[in-house]
C-alpha atoms as a PDB file:
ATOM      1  CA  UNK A   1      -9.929 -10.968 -15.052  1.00  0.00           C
ATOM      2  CA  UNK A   2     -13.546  -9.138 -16.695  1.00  0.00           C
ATOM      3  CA  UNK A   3     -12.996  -6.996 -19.245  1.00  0.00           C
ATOM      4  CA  UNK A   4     -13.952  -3.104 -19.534  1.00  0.00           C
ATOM      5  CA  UNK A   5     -15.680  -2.533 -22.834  1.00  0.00           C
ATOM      6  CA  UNK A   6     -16.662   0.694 -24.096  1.00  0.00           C
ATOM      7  CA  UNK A   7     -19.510   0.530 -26.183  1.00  0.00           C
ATOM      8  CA  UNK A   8     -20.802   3.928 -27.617  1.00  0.00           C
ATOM      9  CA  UNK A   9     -21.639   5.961 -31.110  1.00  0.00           C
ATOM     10  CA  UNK A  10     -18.891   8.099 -32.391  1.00  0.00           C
ATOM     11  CA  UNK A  11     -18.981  10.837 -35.618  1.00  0.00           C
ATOM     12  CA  UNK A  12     -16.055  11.086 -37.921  1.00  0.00           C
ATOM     13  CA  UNK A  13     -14.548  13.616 -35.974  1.00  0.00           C
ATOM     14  CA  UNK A  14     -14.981  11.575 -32.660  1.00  0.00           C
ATOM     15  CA  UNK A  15     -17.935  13.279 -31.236  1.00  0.00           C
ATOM     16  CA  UNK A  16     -20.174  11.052 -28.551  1.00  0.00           C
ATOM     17  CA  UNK A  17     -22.230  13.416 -27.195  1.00  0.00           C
ATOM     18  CA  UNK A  18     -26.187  13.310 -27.332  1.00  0.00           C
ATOM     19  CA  UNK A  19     -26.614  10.693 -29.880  1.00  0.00           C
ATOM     20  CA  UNK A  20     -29.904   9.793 -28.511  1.00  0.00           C
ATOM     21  CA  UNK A  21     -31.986  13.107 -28.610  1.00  0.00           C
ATOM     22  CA  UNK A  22     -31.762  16.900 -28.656  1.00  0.00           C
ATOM     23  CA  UNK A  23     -32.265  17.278 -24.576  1.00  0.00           C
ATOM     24  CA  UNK A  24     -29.865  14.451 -24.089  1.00  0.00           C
ATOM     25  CA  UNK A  25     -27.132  16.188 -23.124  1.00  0.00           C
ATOM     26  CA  UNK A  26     -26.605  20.105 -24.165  1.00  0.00           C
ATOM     27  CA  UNK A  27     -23.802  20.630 -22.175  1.00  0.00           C
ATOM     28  CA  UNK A  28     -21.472  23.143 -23.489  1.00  0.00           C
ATOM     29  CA  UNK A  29     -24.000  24.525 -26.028  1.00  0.00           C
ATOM     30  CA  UNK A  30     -24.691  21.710 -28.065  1.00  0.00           C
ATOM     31  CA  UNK A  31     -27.330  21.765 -30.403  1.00  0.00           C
ATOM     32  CA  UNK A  32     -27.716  18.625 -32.973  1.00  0.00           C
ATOM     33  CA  UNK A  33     -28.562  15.700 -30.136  1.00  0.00           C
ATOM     34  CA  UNK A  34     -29.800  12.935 -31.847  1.00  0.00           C
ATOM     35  CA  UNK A  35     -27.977  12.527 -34.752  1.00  0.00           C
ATOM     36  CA  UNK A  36     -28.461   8.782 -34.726  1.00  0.00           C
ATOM     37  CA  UNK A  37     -31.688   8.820 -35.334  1.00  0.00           C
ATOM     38  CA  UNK A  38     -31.629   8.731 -39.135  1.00  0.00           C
ATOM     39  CA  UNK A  39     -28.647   5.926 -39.450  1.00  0.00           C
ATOM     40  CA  UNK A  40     -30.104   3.450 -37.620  1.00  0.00           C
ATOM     41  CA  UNK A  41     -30.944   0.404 -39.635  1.00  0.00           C
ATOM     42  CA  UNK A  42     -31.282  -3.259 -39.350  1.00  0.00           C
ATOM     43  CA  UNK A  43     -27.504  -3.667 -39.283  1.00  0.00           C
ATOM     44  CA  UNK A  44     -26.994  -1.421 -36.307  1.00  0.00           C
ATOM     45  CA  UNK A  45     -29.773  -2.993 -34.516  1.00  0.00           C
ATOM     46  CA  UNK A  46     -28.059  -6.331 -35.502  1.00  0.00           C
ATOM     47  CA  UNK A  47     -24.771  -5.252 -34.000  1.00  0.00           C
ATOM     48  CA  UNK A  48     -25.568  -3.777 -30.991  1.00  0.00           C
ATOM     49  CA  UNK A  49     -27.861  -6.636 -30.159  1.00  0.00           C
ATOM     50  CA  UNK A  50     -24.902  -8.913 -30.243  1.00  0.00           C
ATOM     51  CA  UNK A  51     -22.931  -5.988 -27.922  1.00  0.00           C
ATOM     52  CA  UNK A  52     -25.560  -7.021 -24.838  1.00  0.00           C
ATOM     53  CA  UNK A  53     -26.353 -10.517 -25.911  1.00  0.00           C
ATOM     54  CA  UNK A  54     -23.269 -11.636 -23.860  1.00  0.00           C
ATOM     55  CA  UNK A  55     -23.637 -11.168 -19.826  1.00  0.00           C
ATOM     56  CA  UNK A  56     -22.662  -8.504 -18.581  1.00  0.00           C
ATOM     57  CA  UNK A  57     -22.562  -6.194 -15.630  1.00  0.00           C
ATOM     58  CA  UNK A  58     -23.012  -2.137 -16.647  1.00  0.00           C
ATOM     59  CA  UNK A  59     -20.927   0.942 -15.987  1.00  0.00           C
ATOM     60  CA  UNK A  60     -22.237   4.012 -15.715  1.00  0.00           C
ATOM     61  CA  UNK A  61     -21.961   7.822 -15.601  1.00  0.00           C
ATOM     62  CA  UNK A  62     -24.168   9.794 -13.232  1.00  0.00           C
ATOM     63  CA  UNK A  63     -25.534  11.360 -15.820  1.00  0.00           C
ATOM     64  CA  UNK A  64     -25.975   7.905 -18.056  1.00  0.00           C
ATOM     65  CA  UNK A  65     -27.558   6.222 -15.338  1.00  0.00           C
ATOM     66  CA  UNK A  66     -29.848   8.871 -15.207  1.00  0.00           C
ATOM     67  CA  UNK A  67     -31.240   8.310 -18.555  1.00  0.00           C
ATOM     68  CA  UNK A  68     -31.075   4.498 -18.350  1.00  0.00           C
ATOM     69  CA  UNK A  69     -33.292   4.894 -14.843  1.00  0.00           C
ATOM     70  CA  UNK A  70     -36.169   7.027 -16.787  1.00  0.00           C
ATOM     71  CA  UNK A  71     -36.344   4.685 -19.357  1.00  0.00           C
ATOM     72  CA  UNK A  72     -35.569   0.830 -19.138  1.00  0.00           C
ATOM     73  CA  UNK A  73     -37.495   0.286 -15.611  1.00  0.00           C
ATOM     74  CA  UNK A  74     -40.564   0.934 -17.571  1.00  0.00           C
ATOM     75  CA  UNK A  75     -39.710  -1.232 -20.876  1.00  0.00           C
ATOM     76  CA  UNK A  76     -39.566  -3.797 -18.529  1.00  0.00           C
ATOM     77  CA  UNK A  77     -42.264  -3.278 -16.440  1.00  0.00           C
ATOM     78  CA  UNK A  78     -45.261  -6.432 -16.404  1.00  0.00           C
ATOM     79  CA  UNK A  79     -46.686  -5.481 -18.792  1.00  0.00           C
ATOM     80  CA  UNK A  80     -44.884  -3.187 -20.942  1.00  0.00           C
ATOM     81  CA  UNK A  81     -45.566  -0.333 -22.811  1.00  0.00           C
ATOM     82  CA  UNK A  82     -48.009  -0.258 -25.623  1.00  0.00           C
ATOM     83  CA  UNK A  83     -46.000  -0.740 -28.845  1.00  0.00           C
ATOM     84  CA  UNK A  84     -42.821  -1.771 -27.417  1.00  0.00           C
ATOM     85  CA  UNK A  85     -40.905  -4.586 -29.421  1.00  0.00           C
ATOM     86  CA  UNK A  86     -39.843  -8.238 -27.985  1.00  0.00           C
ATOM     87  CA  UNK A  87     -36.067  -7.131 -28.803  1.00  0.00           C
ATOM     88  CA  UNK A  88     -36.577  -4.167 -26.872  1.00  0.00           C
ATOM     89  CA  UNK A  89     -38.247  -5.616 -23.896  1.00  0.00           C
ATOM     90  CA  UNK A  90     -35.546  -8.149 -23.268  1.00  0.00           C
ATOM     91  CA  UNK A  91     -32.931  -6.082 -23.427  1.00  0.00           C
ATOM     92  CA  UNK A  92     -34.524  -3.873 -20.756  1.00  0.00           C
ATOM     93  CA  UNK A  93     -35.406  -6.590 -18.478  1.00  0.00           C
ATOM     94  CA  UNK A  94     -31.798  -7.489 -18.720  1.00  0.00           C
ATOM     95  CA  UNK A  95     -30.370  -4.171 -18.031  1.00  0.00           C
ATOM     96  CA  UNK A  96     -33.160  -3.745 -15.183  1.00  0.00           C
ATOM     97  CA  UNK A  97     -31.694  -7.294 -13.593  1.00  0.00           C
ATOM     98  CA  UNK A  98     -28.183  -6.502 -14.011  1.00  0.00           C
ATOM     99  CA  UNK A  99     -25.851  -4.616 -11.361  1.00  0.00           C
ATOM    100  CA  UNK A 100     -25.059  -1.601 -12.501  1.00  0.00           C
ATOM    101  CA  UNK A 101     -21.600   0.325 -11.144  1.00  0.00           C
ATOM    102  CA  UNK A 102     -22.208   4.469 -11.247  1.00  0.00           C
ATOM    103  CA  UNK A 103     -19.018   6.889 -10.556  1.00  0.00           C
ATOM    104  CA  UNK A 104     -20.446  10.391  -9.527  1.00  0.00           C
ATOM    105  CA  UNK A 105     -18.264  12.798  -7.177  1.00  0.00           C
ATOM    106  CA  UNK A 106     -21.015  12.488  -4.539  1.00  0.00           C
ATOM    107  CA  UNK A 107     -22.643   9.948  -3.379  1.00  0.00           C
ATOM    108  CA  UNK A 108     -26.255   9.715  -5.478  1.00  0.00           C
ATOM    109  CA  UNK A 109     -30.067   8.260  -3.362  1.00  0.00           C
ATOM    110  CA  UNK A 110     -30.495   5.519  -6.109  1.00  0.00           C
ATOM    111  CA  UNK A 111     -34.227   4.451  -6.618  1.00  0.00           C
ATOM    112  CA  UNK A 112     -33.231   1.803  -9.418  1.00  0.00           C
ATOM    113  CA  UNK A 113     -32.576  -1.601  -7.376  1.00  0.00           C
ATOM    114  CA  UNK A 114     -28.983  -2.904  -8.353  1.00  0.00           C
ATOM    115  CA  UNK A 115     -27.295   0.499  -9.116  1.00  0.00           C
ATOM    116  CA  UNK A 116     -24.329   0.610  -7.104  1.00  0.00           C
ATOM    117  CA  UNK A 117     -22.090   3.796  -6.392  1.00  0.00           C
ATOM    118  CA  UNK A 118     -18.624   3.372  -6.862  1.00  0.00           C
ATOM    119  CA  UNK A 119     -17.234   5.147  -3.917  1.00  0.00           C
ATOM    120  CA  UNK A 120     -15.252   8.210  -3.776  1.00  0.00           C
ATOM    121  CA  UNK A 121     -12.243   6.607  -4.728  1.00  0.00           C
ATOM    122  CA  UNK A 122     -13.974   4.747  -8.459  1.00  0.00           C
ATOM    123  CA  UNK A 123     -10.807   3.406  -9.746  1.00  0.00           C
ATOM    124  CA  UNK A 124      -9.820   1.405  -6.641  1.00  0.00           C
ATOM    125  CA  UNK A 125     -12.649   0.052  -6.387  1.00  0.00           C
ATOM    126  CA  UNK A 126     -13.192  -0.653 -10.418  1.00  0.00           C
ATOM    127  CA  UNK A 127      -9.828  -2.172 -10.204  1.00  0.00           C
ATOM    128  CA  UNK A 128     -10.750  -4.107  -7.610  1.00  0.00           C
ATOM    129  CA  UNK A 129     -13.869  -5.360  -9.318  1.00  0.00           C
ATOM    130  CA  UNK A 130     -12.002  -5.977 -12.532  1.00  0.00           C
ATOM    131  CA  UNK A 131      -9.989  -8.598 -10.428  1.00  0.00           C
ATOM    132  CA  UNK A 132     -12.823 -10.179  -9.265  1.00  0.00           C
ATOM    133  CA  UNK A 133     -14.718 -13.437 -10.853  1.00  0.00           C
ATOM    134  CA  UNK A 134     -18.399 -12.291 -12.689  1.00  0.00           C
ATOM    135  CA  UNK A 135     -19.178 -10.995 -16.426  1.00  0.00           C
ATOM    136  CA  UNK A 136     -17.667  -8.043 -18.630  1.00  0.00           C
ATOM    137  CA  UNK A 137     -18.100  -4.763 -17.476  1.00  0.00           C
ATOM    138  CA  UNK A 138     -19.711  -2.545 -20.186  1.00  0.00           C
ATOM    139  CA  UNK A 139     -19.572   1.162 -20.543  1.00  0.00           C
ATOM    140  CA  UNK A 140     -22.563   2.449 -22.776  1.00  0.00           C
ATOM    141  CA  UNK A 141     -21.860   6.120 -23.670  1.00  0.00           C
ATOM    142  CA  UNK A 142     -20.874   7.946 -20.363  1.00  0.00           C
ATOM    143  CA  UNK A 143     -18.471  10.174 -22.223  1.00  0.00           C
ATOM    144  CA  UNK A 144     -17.006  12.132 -18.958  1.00  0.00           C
ATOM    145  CA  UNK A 145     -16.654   8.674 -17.153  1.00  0.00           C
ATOM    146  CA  UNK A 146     -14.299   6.927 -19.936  1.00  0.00           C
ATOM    147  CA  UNK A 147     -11.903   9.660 -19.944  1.00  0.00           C
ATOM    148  CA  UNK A 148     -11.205   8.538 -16.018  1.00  0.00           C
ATOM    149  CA  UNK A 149     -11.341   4.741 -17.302  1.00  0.00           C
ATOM    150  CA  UNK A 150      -9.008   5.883 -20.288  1.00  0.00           C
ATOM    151  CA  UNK A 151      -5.912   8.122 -18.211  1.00  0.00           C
ATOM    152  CA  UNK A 152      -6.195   4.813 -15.927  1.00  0.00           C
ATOM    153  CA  UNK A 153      -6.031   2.505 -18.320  1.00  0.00           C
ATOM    154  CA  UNK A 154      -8.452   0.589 -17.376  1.00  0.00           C
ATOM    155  CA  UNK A 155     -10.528   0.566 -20.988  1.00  0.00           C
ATOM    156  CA  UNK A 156      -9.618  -3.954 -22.401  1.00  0.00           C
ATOM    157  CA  UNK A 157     -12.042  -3.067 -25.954  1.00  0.00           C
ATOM    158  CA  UNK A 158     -14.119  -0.869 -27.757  1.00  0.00           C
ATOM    159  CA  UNK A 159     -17.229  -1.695 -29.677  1.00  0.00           C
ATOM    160  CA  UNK A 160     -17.685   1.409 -31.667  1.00  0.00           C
ATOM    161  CA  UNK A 161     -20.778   2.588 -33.717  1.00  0.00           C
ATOM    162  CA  UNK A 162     -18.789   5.048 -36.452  1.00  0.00           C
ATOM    163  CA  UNK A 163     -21.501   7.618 -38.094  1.00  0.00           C
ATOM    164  CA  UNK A 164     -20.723   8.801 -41.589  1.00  0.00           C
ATOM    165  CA  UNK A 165     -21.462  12.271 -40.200  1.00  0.00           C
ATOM    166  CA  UNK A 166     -18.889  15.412 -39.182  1.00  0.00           C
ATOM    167  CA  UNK A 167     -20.384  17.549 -35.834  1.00  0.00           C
ATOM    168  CA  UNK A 168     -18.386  19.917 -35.385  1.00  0.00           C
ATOM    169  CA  UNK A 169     -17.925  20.023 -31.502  1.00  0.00           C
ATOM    170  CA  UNK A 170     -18.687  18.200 -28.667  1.00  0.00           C
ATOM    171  CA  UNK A 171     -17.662  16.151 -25.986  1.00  0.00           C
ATOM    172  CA  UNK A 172     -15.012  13.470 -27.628  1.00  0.00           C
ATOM    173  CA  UNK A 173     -14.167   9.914 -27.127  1.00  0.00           C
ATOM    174  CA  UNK A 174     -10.777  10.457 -26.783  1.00  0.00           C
ATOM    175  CA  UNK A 175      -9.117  14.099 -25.068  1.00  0.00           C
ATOM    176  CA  UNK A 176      -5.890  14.889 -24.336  1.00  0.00           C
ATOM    177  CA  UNK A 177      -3.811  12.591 -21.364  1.00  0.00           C
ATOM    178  CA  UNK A 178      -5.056   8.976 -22.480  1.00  0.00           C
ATOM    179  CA  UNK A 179      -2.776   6.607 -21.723  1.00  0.00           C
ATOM    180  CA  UNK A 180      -1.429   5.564 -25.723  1.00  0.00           C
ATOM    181  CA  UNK A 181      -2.032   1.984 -26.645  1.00  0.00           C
ATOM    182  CA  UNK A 182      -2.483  -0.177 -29.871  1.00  0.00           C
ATOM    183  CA  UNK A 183      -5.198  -2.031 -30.528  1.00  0.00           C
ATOM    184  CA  UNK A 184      -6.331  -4.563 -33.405  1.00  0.00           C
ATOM    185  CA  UNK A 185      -9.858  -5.004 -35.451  1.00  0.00           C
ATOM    186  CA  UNK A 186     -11.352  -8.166 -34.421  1.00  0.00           C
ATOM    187  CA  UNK A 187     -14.675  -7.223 -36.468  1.00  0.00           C
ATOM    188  CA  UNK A 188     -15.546  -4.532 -38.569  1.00  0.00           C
ATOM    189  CA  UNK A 189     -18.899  -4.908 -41.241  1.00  0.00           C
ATOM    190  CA  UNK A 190     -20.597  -1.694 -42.384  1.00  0.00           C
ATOM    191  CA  UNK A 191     -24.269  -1.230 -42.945  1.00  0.00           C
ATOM    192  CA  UNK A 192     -26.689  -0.031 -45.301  1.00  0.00           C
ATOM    193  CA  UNK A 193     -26.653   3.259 -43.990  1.00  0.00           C
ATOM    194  CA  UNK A 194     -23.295   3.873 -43.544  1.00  0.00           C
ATOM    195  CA  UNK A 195     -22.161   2.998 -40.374  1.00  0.00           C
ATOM    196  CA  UNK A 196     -18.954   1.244 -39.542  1.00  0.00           C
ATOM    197  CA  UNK A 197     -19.691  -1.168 -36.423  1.00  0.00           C
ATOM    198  CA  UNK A 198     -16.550  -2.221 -35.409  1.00  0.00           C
ATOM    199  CA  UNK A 199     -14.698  -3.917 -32.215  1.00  0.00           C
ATOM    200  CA  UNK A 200     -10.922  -3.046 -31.465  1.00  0.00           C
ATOM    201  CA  UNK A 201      -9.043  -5.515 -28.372  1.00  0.00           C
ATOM    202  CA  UNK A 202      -5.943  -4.399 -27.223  1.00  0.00           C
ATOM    203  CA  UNK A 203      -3.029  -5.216 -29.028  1.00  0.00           C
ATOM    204  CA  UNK A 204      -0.067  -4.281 -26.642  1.00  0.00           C
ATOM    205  CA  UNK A 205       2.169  -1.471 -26.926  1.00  0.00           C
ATOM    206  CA  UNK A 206       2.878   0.709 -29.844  1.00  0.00           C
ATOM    207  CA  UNK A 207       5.541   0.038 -32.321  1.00  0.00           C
ATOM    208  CA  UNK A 208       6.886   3.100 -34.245  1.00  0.00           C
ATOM    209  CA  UNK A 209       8.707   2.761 -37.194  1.00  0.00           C
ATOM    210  CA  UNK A 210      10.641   5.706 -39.483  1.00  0.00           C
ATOM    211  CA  UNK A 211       9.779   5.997 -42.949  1.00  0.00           C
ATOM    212  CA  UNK A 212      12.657   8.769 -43.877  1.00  0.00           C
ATOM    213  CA  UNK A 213      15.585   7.561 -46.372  1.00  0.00           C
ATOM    214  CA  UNK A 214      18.318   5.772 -45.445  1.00  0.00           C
ATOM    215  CA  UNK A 215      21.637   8.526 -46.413  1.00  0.00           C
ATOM    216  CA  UNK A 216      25.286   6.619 -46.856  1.00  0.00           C
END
């Protein structure tokens, strides 16, 4: 059974969107895209280097996948960019090489070799590949896409990115009708700058308890 991961950087309040850039994504009004920019240190790079140093097979947002296709194709392009670091240029060549599963309502003309539309029906078939012998499935970012994977269930671990940071608004990581479920730290470290990189596995059920005193 592969594993769904979702791998993405969160604000204290739970905020996802645009951490990349101001033009990211401005859906809904939002103005302070790329507020990642100054937090990223050694230790994040460490972490998520780790995050994509195991196989893996990628899924996607429409929108996500739009962002990856403009950019890693040409890291990894012979030769690459002027300026470009080795770290940088493997990663891309491995996300270039990888399959790449994309849910969009409609069916999208994909000019990226191994980007793959999941169908009209994306959680049939995601269960379906989830069943099915090959490497993790990771979910970079692609904040509309996990709320489907998280009211199905479907989400086996997160590898978060927490920012020391408050945003006010903004699409969230988690929204309302998520399926509740408890889950355990298998590593946490934070990093110079203030990050808290941390990876939760699912830990069954949740157990509630009742702290109120006991009357005779």
């Amino acid at each position: 059974m592969r594993k769904i991961i979702v791998n993405t950087f969160i604000s204290l309040d739970g905020v996802m969107q645009a951490p990349g850039g101001p033009e990211e994504d401005t859906t809904g009004g939002f103005e302070l895209g790329g507020w990642v920019a100054s937090y990223f240190d050694e230790g994040v790079g460490e972490f998520m280097g780790k995050v994509f140093a195991a196989p893996f097979e990628l899924l996607l947002g429409h929108r996500t996948h739009d962002i990856f296709a403009a950019h890693w194709p040409k890291i990894a392009a012979d030769p690459p960019p002027e300026g470009v670091d080795k770290g940088e240029i493997q990663l891309a060549k491995k996300i270039d090489g990888t399959t790449r599963y994309v849910a969009s309502r409609t069916k999208p003309e994909f000019t990226w070799e191994g980007s793959e539309w999941l169908g009209d029906d994306p959680i049939l078939r995601l269960r379906a590949i989830k069943a099915s012998n090959g490497p993790d499935l990771l979910v970079p970012g692609s904040a509309d896409f996990i709320q489907t994977l998280l009211k199905a269930d479907l989400v086996d671990q997160f590898k978060l990115l927490i920012f020391p940071l408050v945003l006010g608004n903004g699409k969230r990581l988690f929204s309302s009708g998520v399926i509740p479920a408890a889950f355990h730290v298998q590593q946490a470290m934070t990093t110079d700058s203030g990050v808290i990189c941390v990876i939760y596995v699912r830990g069954g059920s949740i157990t509630t308890g009742d702290f109120s005193l006991q009357r005779e």
